[in-house]
PDB file of N, CA and C in Angstrom:
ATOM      1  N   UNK A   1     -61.155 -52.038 -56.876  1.00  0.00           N
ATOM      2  CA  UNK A   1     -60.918 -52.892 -58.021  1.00  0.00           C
ATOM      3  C   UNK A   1     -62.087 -53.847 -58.182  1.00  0.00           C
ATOM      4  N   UNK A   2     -62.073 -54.174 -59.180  1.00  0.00           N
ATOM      5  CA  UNK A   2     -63.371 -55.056 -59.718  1.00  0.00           C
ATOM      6  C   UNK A   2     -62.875 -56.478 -59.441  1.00  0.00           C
ATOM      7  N   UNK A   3     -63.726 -56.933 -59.230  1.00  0.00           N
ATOM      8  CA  UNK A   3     -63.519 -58.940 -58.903  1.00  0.00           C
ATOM      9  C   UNK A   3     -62.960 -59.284 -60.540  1.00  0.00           C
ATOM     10  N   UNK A   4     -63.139 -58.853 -61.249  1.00  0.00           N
ATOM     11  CA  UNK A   4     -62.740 -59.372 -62.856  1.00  0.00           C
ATOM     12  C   UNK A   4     -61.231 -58.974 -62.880  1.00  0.00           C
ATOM     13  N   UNK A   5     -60.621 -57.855 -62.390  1.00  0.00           N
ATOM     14  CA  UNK A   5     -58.966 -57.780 -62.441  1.00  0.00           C
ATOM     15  C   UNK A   5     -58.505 -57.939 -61.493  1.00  0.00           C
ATOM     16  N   UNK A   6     -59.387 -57.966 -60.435  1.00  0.00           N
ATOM     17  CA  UNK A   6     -58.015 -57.983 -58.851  1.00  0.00           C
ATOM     18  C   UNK A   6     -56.622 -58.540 -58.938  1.00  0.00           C
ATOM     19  N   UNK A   7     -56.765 -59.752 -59.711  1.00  0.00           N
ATOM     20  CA  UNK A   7     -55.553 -60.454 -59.963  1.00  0.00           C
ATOM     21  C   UNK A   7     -54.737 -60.115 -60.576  1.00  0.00           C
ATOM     22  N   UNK A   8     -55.250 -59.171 -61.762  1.00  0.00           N
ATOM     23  CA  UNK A   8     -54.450 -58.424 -62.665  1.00  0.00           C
ATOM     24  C   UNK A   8     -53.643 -56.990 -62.058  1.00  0.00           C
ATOM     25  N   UNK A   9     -54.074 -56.390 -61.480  1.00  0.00           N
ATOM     26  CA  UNK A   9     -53.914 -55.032 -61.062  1.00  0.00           C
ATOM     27  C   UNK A   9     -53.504 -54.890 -59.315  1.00  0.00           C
ATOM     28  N   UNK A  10     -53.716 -56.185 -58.347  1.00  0.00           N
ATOM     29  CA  UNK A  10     -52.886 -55.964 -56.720  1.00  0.00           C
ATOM     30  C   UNK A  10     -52.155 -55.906 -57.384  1.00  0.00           C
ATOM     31  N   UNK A  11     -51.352 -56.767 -57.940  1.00  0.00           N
ATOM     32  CA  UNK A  11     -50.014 -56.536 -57.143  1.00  0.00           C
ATOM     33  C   UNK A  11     -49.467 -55.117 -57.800  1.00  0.00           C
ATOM     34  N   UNK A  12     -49.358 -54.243 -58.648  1.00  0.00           N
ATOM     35  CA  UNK A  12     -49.207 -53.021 -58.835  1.00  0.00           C
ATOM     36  C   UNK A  12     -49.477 -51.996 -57.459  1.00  0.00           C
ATOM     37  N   UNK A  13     -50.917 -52.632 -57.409  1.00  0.00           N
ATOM     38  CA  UNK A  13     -51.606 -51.139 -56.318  1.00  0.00           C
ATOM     39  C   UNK A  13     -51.055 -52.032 -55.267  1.00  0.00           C
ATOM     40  N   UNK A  14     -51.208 -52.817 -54.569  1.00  0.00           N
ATOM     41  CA  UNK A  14     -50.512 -53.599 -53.288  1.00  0.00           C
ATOM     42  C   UNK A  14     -49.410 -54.226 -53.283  1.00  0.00           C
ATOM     43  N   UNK A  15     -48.490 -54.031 -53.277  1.00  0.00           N
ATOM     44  CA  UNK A  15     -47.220 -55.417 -53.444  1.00  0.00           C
ATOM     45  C   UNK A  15     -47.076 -55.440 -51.936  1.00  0.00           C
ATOM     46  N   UNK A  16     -47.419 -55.091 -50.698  1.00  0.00           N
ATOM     47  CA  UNK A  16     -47.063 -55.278 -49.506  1.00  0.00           C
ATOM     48  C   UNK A  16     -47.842 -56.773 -49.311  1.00  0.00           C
ATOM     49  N   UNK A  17     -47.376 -57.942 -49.344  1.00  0.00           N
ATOM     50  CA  UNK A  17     -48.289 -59.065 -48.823  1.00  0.00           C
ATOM     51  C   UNK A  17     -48.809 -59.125 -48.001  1.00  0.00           C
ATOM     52  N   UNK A  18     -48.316 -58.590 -46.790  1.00  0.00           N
ATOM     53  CA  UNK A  18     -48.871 -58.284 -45.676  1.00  0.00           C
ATOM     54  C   UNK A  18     -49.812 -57.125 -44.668  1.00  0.00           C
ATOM     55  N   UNK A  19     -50.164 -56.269 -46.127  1.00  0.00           N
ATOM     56  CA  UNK A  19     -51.201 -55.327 -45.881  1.00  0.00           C
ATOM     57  C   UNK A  19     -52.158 -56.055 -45.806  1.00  0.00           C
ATOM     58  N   UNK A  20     -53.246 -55.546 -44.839  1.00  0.00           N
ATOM     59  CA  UNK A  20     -54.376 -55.249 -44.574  1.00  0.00           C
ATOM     60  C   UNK A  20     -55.566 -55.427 -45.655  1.00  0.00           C
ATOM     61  N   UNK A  21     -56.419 -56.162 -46.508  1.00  0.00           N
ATOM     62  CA  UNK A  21     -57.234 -56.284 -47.357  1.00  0.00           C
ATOM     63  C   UNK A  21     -58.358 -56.371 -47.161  1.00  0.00           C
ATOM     64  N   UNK A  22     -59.546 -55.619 -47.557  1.00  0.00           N
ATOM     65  CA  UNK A  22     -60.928 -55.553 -47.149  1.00  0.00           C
ATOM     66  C   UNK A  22     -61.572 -55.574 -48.432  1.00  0.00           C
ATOM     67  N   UNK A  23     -61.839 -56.615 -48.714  1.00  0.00           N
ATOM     68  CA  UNK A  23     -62.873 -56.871 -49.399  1.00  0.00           C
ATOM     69  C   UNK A  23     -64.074 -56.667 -49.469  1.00  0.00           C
ATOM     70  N   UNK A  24     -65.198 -56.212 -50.555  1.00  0.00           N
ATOM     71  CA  UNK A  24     -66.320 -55.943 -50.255  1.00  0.00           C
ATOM     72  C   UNK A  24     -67.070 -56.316 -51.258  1.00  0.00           C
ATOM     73  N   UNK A  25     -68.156 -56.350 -51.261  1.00  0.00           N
ATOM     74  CA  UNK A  25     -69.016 -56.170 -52.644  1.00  0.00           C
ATOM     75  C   UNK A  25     -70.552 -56.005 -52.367  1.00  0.00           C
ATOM     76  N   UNK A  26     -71.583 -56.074 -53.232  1.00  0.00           N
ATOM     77  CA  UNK A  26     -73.481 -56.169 -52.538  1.00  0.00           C
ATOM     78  C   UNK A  26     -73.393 -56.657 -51.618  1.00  0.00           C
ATOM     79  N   UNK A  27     -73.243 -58.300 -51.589  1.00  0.00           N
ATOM     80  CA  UNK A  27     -73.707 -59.091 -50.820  1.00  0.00           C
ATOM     81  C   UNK A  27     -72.928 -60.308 -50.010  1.00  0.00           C
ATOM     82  N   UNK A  28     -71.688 -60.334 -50.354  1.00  0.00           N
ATOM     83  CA  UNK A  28     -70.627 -60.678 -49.559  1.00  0.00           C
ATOM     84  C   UNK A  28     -69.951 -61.830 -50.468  1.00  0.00           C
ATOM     85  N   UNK A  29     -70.823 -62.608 -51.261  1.00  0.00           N
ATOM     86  CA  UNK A  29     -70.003 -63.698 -52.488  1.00  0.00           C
ATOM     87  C   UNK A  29     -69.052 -63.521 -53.080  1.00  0.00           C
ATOM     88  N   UNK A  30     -68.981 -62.335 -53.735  1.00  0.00           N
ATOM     89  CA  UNK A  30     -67.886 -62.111 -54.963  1.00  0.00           C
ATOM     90  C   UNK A  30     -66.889 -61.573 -54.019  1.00  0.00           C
ATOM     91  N   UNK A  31     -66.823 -61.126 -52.355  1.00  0.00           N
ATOM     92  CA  UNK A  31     -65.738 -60.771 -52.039  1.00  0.00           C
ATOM     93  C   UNK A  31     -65.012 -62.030 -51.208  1.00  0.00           C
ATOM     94  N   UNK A  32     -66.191 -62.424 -51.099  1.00  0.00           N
ATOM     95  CA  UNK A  32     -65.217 -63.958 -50.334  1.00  0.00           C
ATOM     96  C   UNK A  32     -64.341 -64.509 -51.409  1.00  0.00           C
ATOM     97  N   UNK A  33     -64.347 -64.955 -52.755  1.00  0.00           N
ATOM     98  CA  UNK A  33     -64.110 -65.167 -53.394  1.00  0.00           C
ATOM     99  C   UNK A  33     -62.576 -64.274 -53.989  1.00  0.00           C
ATOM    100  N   UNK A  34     -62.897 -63.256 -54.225  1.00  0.00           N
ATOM    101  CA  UNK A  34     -61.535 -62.615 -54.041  1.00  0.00           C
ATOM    102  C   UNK A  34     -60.878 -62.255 -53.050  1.00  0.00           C
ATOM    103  N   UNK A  35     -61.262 -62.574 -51.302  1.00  0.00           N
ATOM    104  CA  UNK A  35     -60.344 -62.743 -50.892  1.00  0.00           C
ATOM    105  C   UNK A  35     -59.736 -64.052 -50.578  1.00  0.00           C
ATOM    106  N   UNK A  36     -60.246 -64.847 -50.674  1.00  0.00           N
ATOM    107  CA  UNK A  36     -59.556 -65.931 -51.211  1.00  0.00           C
ATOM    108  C   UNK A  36     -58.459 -66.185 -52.388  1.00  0.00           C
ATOM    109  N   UNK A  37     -58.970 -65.633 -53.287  1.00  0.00           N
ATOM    110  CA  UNK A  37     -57.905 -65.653 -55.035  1.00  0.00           C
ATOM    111  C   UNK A  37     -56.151 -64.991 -54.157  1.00  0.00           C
ATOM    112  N   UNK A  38     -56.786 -63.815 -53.432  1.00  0.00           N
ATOM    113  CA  UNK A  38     -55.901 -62.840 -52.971  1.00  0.00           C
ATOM    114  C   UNK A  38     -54.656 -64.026 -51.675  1.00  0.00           C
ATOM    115  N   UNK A  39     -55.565 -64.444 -50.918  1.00  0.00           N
ATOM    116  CA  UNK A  39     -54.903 -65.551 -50.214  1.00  0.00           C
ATOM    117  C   UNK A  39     -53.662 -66.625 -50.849  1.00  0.00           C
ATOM    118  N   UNK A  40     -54.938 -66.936 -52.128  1.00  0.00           N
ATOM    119  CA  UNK A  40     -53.682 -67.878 -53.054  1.00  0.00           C
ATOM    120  C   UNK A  40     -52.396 -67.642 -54.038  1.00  0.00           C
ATOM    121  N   UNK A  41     -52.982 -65.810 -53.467  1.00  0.00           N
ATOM    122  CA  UNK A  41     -51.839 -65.326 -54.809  1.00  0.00           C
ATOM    123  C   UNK A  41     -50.587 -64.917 -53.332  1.00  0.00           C
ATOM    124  N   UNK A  42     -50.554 -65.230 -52.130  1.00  0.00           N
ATOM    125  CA  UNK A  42     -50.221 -64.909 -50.939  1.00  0.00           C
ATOM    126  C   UNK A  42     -50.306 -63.498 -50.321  1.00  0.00           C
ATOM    127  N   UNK A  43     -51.511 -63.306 -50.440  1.00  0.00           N
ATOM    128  CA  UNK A  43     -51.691 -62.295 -48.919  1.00  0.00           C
ATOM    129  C   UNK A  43     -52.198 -62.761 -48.246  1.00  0.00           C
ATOM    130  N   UNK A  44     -51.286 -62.175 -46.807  1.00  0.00           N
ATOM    131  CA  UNK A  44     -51.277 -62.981 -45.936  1.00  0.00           C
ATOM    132  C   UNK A  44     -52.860 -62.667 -45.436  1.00  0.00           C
ATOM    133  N   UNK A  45     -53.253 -61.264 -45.366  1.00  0.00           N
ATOM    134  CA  UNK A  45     -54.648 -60.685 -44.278  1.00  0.00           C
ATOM    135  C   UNK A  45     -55.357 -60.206 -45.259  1.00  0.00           C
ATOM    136  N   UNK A  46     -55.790 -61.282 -46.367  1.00  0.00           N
ATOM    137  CA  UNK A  46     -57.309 -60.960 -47.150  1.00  0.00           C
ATOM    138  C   UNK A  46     -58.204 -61.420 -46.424  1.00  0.00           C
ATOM    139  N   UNK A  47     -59.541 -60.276 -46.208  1.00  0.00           N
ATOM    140  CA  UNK A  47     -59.802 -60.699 -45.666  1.00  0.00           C
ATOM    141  C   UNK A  47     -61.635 -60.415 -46.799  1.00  0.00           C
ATOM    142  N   UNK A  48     -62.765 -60.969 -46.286  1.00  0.00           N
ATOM    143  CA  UNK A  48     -63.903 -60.557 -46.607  1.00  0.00           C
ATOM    144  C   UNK A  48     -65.078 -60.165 -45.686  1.00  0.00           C
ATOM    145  N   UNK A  49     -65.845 -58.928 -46.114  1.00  0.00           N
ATOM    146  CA  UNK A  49     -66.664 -58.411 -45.472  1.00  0.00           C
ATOM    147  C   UNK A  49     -67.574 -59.393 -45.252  1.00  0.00           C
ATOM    148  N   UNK A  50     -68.017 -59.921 -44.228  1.00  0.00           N
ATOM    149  CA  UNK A  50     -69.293 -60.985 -44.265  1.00  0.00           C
ATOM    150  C   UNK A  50     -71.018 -59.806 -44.399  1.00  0.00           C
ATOM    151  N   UNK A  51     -71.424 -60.336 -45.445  1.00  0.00           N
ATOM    152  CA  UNK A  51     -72.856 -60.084 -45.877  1.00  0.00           C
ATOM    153  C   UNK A  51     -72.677 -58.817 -46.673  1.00  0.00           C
ATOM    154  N   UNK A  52     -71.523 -58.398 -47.066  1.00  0.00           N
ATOM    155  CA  UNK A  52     -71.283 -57.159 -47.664  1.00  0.00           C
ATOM    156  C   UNK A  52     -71.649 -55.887 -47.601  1.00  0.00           C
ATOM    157  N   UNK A  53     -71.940 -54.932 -48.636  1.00  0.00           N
ATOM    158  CA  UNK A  53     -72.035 -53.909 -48.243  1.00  0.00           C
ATOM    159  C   UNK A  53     -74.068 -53.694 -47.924  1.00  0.00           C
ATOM    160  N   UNK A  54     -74.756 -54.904 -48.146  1.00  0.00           N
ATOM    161  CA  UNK A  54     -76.140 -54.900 -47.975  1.00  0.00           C
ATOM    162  C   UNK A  54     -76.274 -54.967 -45.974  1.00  0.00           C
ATOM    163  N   UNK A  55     -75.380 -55.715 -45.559  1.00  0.00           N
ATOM    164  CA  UNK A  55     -74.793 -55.943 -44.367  1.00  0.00           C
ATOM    165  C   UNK A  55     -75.063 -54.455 -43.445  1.00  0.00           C
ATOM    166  N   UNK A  56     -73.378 -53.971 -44.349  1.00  0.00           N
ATOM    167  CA  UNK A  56     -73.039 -53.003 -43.974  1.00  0.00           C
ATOM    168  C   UNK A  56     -74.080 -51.684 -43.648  1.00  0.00           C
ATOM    169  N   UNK A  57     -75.066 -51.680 -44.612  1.00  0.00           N
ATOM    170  CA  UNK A  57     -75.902 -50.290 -44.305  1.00  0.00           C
ATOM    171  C   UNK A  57     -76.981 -50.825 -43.600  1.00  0.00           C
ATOM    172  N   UNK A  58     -77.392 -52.404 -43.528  1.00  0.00           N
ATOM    173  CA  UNK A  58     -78.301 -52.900 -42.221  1.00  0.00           C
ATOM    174  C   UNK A  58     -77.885 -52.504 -41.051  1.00  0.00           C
ATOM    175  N   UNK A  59     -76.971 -52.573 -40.607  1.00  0.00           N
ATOM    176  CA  UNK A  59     -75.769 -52.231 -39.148  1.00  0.00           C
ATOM    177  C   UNK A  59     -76.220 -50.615 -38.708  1.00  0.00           C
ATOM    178  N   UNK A  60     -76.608 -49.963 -39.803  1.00  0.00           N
ATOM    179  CA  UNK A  60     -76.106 -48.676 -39.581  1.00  0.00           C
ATOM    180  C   UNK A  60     -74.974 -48.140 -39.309  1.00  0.00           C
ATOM    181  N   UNK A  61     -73.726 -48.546 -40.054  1.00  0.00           N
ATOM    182  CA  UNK A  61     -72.796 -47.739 -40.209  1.00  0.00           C
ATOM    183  C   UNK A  61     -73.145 -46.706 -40.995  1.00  0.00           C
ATOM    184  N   UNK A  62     -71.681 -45.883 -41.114  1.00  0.00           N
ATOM    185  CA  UNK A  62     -72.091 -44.717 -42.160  1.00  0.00           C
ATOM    186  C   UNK A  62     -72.005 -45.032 -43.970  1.00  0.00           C
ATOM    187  N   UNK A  63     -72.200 -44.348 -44.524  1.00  0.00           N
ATOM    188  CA  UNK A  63     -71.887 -44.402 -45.954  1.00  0.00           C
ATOM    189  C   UNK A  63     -72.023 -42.969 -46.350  1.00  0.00           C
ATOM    190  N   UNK A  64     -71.542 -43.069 -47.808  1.00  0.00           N
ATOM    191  CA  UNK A  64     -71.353 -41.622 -48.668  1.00  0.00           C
ATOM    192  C   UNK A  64     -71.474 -42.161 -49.896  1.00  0.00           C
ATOM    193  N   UNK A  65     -72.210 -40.958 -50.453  1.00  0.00           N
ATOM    194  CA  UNK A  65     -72.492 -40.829 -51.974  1.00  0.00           C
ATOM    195  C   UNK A  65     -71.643 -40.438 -52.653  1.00  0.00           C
TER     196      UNK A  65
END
């Protein structure tokens, strides 16, 4: 989901409050940010990727096209 509807469209795709939330985005801002929104709308385990997905492929994890 896009940072512009998250608010609009969890609770449809998530109504479990207590699922598991991984946030992501480039560079880690816009997901801190929605997991926060996500926090205030009460989930309990939003959480955000720190440094995002620019992070993520520094690490060498995997990815897919």
């Amino acid at each position: 989901m896009s940072r512009g509807t998250i608010e609009l469209d969890i609770e449809e795709k998530v109504p479990d409050k207590n699922a598991m939330i991984v946030c992501h985005c480039g560079g880690g801002g816009r997901s801190a940010l929605a997991a926060e929104s996500l926090k205030k709308m009460g989930y309990k385990n939003a959480r955000s990727m720190a440094g995002g997905f620019k992070a993520w492929k520094a690490a060498g994890f995997p990815t897919t096209k």
